[in-house]
N, C-alpha and C. Protein backbone atom coordinates (compact mmCIF):
# COMPACT_ATOMS: atom_id res chain seq x y z
N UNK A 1 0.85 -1.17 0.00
CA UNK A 1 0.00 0.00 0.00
C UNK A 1 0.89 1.23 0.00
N UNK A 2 1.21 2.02 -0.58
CA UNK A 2 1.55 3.34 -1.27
C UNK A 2 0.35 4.97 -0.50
N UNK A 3 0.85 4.99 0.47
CA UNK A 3 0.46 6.17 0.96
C UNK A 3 0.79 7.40 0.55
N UNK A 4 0.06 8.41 0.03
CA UNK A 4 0.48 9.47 -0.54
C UNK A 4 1.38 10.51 0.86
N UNK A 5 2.02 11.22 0.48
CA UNK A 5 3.13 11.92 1.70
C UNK A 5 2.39 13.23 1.66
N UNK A 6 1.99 13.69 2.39
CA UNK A 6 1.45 15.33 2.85
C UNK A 6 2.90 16.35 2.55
N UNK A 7 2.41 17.26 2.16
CA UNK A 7 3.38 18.49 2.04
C UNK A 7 3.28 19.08 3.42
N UNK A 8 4.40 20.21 3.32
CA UNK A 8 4.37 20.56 4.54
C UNK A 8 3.50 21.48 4.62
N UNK A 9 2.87 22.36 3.67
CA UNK A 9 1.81 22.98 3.04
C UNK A 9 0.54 22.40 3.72
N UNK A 10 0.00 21.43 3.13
CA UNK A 10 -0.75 20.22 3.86
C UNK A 10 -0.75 20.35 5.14
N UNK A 11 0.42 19.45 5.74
CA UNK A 11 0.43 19.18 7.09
C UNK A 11 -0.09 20.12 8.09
N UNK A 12 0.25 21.00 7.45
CA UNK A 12 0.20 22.58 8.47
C UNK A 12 -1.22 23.08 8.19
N UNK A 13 -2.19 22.71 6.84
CA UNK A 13 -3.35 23.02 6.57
C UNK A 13 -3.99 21.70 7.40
N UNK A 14 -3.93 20.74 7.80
CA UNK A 14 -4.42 19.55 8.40
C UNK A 14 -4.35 20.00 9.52
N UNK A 15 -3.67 20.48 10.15
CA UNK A 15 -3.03 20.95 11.67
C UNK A 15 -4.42 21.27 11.62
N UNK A 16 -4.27 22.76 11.56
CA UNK A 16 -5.46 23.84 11.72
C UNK A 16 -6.93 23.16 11.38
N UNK A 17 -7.09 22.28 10.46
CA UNK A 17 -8.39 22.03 10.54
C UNK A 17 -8.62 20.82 11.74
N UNK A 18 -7.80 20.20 11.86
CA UNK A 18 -8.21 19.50 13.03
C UNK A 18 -8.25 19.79 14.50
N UNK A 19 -7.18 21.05 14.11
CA UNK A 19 -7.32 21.72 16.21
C UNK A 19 -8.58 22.43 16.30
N UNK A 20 -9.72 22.63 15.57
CA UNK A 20 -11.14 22.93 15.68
C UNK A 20 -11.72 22.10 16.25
N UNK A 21 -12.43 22.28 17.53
CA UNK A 21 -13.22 21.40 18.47
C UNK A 21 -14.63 21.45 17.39
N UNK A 22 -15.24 20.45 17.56
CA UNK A 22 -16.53 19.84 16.74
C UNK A 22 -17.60 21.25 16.53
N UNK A 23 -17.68 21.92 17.71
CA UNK A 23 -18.92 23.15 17.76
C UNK A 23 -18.00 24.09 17.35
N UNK A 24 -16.85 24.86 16.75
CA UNK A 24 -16.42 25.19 16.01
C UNK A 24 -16.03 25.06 14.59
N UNK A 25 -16.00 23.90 14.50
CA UNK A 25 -15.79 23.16 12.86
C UNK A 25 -17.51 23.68 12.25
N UNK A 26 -18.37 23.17 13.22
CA UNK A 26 -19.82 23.39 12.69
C UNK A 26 -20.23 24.90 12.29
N UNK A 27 -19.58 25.94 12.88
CA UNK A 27 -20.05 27.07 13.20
C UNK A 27 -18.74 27.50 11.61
N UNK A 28 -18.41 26.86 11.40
CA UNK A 28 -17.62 27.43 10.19
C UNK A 28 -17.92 26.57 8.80
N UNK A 29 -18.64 25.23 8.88
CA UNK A 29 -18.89 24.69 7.66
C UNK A 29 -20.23 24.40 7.53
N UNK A 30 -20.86 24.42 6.28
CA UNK A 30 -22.24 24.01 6.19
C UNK A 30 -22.23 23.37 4.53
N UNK A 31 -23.47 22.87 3.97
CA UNK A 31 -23.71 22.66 2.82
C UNK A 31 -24.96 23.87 2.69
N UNK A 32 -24.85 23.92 0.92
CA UNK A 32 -25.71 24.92 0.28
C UNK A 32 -26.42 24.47 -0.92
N UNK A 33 -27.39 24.91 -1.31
CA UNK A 33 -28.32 24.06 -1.98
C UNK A 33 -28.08 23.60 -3.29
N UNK A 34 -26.93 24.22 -3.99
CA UNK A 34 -25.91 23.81 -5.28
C UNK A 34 -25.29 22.41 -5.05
N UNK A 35 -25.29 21.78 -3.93
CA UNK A 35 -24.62 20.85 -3.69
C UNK A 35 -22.72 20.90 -3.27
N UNK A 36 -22.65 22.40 -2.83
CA UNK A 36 -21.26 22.32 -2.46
C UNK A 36 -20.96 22.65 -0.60
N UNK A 37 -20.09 22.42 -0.32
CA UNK A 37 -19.64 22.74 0.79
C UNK A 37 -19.24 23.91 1.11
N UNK A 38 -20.06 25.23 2.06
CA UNK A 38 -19.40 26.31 2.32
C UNK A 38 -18.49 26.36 3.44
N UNK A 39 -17.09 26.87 3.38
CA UNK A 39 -16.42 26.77 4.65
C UNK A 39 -15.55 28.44 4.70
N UNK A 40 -16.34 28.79 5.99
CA UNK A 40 -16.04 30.00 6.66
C UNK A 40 -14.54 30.24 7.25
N UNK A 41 -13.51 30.73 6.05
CA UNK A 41 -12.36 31.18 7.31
C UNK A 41 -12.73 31.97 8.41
N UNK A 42 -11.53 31.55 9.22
CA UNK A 42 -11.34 32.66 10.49
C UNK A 42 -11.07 33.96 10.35
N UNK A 43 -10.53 34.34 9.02
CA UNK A 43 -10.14 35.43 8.45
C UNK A 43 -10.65 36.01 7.49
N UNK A 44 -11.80 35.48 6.79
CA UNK A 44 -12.50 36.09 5.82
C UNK A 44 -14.30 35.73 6.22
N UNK A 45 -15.06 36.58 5.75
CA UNK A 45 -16.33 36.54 6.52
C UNK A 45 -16.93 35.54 4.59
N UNK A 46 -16.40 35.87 3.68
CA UNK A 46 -16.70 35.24 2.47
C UNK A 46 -16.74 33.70 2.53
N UNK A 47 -17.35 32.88 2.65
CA UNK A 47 -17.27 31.35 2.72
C UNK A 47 -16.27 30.65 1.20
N UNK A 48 -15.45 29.66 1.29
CA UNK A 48 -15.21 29.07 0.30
C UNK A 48 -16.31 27.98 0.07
N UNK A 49 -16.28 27.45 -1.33
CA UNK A 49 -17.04 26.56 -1.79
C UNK A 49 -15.75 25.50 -2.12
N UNK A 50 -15.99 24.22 -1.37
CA UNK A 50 -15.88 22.81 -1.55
C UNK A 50 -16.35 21.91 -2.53
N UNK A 51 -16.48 21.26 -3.45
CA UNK A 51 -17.22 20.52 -3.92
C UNK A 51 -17.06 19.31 -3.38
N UNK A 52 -18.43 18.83 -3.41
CA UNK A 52 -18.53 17.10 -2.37
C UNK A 52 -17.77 16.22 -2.28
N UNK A 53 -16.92 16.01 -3.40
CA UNK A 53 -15.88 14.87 -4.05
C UNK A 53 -14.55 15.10 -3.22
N UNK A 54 -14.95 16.61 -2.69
CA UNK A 54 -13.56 17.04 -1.79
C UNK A 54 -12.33 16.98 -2.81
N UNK A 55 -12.47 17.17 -3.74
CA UNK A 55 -11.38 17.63 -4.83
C UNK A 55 -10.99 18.91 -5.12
N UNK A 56 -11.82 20.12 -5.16
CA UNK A 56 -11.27 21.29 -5.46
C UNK A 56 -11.76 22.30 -4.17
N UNK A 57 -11.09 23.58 -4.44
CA UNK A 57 -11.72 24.38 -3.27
C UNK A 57 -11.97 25.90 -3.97
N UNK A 58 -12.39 26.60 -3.54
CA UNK A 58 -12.31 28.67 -4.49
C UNK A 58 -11.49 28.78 -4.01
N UNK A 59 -10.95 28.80 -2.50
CA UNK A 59 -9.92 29.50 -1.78
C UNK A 59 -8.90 29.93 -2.97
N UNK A 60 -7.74 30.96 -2.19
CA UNK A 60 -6.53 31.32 -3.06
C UNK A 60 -5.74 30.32 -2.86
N UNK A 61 -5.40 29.86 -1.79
CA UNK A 61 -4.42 28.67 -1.38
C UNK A 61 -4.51 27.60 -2.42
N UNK A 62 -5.94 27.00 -2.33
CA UNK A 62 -5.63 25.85 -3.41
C UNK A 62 -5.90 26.33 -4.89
N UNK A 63 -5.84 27.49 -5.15
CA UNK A 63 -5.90 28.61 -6.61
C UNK A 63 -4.28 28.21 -7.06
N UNK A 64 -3.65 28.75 -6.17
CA UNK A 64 -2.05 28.79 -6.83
C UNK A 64 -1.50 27.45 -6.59
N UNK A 65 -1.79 26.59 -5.55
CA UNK A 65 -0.89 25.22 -5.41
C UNK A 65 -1.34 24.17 -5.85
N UNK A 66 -2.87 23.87 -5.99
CA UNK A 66 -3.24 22.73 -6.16
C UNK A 66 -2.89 21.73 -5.03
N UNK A 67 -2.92 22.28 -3.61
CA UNK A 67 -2.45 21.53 -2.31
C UNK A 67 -3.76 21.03 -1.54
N UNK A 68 -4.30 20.10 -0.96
CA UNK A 68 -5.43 20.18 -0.29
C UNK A 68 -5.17 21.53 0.97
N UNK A 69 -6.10 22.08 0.61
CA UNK A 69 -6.48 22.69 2.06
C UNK A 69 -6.81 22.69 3.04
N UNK A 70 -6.45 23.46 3.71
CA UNK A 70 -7.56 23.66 5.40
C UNK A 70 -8.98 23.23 4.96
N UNK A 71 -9.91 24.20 4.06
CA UNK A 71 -10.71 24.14 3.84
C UNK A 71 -11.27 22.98 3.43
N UNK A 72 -10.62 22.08 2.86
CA UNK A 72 -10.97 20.76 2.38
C UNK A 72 -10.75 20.03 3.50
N UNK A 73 -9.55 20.05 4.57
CA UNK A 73 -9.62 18.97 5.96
C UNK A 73 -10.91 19.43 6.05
N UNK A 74 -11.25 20.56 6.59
CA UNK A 74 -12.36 20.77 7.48
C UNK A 74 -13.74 20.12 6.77
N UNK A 75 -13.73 20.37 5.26
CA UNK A 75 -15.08 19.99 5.10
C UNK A 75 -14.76 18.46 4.94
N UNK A 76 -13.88 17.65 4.99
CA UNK A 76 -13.93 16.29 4.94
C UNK A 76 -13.82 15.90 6.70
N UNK A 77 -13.70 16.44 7.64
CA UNK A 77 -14.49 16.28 9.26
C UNK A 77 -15.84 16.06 8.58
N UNK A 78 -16.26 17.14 8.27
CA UNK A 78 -17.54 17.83 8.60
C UNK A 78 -18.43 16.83 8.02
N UNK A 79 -17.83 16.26 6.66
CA UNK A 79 -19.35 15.26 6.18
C UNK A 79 -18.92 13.92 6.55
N UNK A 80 -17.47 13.61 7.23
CA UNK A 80 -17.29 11.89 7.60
C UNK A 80 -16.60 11.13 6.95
N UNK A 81 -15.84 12.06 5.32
CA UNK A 81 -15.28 11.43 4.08
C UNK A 81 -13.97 11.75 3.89
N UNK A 82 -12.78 10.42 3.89
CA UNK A 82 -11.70 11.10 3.87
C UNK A 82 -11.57 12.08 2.26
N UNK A 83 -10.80 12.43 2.21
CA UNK A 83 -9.92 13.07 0.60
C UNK A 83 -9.04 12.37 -0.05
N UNK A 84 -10.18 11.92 -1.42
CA UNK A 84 -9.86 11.04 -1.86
C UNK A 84 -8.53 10.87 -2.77
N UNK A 85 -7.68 11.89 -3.12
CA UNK A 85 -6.36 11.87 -3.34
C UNK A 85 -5.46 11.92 -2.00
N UNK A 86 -5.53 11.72 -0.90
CA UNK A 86 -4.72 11.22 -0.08
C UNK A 86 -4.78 9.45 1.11
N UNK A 87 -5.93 9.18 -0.10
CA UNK A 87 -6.11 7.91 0.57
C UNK A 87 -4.66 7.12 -0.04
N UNK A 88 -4.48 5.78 0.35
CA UNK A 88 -3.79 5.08 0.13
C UNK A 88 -4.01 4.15 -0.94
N UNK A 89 -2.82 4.28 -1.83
CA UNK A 89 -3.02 3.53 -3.15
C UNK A 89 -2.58 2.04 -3.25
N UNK A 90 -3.40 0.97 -3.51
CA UNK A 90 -2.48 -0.18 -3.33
C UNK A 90 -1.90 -0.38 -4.34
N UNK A 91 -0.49 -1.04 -4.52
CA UNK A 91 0.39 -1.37 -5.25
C UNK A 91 -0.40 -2.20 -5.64
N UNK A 92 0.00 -2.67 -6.91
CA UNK A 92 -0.12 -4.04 -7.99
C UNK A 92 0.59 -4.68 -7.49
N UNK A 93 0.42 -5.94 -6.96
CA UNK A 93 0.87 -7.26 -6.75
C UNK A 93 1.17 -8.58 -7.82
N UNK A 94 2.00 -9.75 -7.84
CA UNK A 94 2.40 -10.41 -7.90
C UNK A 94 0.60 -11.23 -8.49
N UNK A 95 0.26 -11.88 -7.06
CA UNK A 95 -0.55 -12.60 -6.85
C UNK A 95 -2.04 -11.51 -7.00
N UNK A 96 -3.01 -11.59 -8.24
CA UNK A 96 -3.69 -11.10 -8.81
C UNK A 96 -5.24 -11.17 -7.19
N UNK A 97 -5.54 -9.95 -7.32
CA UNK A 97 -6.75 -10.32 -6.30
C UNK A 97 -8.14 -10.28 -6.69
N UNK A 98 -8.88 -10.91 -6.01
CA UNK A 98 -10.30 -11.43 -6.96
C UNK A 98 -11.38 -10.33 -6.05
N UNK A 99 -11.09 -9.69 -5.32
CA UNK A 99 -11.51 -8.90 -4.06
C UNK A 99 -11.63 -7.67 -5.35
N UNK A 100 -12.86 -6.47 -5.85
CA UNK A 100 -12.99 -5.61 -6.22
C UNK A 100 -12.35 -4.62 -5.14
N UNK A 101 -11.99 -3.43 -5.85
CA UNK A 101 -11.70 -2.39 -4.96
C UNK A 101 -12.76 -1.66 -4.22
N UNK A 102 -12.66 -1.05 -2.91
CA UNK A 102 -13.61 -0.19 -2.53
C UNK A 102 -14.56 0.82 -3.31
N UNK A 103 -15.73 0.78 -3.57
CA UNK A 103 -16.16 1.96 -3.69
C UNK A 103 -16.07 3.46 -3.47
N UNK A 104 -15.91 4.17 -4.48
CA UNK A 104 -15.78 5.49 -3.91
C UNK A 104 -17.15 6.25 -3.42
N UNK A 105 -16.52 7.11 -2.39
CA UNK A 105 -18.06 7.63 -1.98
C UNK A 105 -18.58 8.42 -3.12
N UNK A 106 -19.74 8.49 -2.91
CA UNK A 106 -20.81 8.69 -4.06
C UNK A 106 -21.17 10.31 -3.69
N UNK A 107 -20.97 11.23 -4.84
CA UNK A 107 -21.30 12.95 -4.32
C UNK A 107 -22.78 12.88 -3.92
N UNK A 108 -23.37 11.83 -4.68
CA UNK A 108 -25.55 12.25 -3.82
C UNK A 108 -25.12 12.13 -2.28
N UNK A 109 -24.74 11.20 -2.33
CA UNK A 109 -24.07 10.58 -0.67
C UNK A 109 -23.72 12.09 -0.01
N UNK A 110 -22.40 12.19 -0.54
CA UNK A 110 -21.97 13.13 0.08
C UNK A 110 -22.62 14.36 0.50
N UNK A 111 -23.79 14.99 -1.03
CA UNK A 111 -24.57 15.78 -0.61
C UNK A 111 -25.57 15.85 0.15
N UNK A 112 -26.06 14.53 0.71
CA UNK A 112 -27.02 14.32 1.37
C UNK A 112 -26.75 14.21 2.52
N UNK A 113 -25.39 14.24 3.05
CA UNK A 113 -25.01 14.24 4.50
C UNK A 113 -24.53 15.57 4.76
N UNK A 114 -24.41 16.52 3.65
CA UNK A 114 -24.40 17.73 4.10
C UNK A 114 -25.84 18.49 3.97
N UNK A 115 -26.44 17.99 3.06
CA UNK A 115 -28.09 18.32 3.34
C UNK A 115 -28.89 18.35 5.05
N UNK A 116 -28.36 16.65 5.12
CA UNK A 116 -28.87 16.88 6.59
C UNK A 116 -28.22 17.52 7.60
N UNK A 117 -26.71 17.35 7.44
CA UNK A 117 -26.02 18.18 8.71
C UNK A 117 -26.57 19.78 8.86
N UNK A 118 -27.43 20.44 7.25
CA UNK A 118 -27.86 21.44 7.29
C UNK A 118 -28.70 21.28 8.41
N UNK A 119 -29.83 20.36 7.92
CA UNK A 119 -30.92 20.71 8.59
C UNK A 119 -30.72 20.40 9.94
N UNK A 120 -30.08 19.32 10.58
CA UNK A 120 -29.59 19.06 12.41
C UNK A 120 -29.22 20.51 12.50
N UNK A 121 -28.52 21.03 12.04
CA UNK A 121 -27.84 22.35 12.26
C UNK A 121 -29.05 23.32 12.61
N UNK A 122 -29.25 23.42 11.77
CA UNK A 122 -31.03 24.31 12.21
C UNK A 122 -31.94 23.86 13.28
N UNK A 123 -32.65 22.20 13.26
CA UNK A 123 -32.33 21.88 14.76
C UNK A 123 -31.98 22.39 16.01
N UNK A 124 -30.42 21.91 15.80
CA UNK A 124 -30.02 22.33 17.14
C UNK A 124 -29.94 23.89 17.52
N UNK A 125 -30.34 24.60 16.71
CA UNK A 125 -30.00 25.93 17.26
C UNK A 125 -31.54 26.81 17.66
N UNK A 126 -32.65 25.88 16.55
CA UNK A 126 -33.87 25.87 16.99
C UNK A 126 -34.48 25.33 19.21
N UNK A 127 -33.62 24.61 19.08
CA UNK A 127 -33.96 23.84 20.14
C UNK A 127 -33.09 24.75 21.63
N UNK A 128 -32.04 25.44 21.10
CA UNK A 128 -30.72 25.96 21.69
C UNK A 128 -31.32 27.48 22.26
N UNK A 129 -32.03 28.28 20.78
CA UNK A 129 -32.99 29.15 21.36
C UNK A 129 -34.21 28.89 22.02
N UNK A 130 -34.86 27.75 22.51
CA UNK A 130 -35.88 27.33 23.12
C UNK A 130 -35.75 27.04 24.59
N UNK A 131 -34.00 26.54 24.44
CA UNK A 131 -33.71 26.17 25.69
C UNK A 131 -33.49 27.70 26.53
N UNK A 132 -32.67 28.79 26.02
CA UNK A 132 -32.85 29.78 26.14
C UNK A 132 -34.20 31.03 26.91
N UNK A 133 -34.62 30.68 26.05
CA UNK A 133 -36.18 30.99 26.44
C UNK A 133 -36.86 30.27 28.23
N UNK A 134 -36.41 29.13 28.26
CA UNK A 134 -36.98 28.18 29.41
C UNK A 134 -36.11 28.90 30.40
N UNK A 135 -34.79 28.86 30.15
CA UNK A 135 -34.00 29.84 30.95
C UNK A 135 -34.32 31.15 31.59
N UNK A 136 -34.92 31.63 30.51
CA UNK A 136 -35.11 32.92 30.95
C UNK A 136 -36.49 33.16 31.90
N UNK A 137 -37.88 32.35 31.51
CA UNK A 137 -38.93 31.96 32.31
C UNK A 137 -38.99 30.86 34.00
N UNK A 138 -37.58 30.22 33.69
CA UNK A 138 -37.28 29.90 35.30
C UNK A 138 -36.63 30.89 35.88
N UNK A 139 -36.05 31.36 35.63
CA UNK A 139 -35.40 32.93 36.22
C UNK A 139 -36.44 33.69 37.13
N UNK A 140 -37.35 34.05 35.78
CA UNK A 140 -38.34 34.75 35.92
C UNK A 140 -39.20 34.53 37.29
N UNK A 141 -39.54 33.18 37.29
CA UNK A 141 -40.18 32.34 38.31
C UNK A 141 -39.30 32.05 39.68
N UNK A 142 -38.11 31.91 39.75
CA UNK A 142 -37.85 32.17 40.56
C UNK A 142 -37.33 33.37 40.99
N UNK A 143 -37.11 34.41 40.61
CA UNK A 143 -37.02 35.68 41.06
C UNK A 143 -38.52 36.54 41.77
N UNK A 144 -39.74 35.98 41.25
CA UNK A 144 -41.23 35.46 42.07
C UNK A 144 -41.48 35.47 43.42
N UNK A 145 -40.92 33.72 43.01
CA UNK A 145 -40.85 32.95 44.20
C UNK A 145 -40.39 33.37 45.64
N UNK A 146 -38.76 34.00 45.00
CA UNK A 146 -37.95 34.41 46.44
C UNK A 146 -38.57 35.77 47.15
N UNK A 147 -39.07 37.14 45.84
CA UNK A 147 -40.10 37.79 46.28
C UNK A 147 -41.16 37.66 47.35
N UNK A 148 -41.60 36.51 47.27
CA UNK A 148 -42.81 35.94 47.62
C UNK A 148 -42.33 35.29 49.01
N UNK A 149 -41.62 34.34 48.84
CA UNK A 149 -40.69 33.91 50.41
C UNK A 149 -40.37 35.08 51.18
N UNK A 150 -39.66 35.87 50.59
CA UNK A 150 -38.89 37.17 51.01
C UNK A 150 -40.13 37.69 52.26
N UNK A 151 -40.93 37.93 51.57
CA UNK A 151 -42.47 38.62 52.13
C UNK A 151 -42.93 38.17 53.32
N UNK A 152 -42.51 37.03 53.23
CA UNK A 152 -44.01 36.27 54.23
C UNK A 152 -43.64 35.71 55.58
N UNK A 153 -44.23 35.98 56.36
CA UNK A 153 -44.17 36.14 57.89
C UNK A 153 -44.03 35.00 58.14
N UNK A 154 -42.34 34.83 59.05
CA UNK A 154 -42.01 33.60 59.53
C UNK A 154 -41.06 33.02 58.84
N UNK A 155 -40.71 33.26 57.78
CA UNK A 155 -39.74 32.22 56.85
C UNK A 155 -38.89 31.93 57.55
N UNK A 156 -38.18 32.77 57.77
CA UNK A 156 -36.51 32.55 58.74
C UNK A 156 -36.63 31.43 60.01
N UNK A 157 -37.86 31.47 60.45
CA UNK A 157 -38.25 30.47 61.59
C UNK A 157 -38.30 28.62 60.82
N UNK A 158 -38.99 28.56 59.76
CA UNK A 158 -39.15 27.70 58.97
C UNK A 158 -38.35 26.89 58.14
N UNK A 159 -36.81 27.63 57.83
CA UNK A 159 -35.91 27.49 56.70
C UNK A 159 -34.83 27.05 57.67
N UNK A 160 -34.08 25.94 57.24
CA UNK A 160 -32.55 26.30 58.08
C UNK A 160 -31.67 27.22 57.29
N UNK A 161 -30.40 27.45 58.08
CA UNK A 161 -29.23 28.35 57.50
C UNK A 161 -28.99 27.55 56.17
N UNK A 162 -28.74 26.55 56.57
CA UNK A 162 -28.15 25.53 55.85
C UNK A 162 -28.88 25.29 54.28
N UNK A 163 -30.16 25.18 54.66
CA UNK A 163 -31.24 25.18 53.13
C UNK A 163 -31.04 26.47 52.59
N UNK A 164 -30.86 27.62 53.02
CA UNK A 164 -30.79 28.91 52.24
C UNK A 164 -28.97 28.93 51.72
N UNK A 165 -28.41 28.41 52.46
CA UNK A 165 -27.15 28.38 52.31
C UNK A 165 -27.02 27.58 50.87
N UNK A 166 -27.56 26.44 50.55
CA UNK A 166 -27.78 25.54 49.41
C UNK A 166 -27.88 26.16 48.18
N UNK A 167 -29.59 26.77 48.41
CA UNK A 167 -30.20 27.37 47.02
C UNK A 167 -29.20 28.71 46.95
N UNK A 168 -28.71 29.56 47.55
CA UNK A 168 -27.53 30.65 47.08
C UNK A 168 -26.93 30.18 46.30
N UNK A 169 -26.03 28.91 46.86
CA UNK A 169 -25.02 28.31 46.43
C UNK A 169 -25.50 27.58 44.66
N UNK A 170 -26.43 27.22 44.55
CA UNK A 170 -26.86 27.22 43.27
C UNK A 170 -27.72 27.75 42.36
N UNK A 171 -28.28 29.09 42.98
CA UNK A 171 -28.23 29.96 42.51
C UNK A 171 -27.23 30.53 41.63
N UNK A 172 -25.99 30.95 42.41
CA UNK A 172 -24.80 31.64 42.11
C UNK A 172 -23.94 30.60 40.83
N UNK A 173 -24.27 29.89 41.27
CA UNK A 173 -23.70 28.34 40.11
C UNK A 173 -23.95 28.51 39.03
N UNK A 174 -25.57 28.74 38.88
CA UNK A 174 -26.20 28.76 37.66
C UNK A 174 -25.82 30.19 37.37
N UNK A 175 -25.63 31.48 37.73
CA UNK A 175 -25.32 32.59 37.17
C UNK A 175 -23.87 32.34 36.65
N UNK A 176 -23.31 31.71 37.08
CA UNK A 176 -21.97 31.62 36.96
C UNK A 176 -22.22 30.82 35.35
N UNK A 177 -22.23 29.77 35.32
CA UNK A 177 -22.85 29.31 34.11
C UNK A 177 -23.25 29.98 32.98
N UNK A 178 -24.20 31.18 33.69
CA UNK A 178 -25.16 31.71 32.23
C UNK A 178 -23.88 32.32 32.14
N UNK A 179 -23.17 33.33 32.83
CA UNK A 179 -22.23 34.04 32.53
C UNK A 179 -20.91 33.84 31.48
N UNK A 180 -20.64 32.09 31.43
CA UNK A 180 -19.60 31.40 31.00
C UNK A 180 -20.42 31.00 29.77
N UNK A 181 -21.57 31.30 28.90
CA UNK A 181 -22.06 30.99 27.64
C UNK A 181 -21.31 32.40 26.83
């Protein structure tokens, strides 16, 4: 087996697309209804276009070198498919094999897993502002509540230190939290 060798060009474009944690890779790649892959540099607000096959890119980088790109690691994370000029080539052998070669992935394929990663994508951010919302109506409710405790004759007799000591304590947790989004 004949592994193709990464440039250092490459290597260094592989780097960068893989030190992207998953909810960053997402927040920079999507599919578009042409059937190509848009991928958002960090440095340009203009998206490049991918095509599914993960063969070419718009970028300038792969304009002048013909090198895989960043842009191409990232969109080959993003739909699950390696790049298919750096897979491994098997040598011709001696002893003839009766075993067909792998299939290559298929671009409907490909487009259809960026179709849906569209739509999960919309999903989750549907669901992300909802969760949001619930957030903001338990707040609401308990800022009420403690009103309402606050008020009423006797609490302090009723409550230990210790139970008020609790709900502060996660109270302050959860602000701490919203604060760290």
């Amino acid at each position: 087996v004949n592994k193709r060798s990464l440039s250092s060009v490459e290597k260094e474009a592989r780097k960068k697309a893989y030190a992207l944690d998953w909810i960053e890779l997402f927040e920079h790649v999507r599919g578009d209804a042409q059937g190509f892959i848009l991928v958002t540099a960090s440095s340009s607000s203009e998206p490049y276009r991918v095509n599914t096959n993960l063969s070419t890119c718009s970028c300038p980088a792969y304009a002048s070198t013909e090198l895989t790109c960043k842009h191409m690691f990232m969109a080959s994370r993003f739909i699950g498919q390696p790049i298919p000029r750096l897979r491994p080539q098997v040598a011709p052998s001696s002893s003839a094999s009766t075993e067909p070669p792998p299939p290559a992935p298929l671009v409907s394929t490909a487009a259809a897993v960026v179709s849906s990663n569209a739509a999960d994508e919309q999903n989750v951010l549907e669901e992300k502002q909802d969760k949001l919302r619930q957030i903001v109506q338990e707040s609401n409710r308990l800022l009420a509540l403690c009103q309402q405790k606050q008020g009423s004759a006797g609490i302090e007799n009723r409550v230990s230190r210790a139970q008020l000591e609790q709900v502060l304590a996660n109270i302050v947790a959860a602000r701490r939290d919203v604060e760290a989004l």
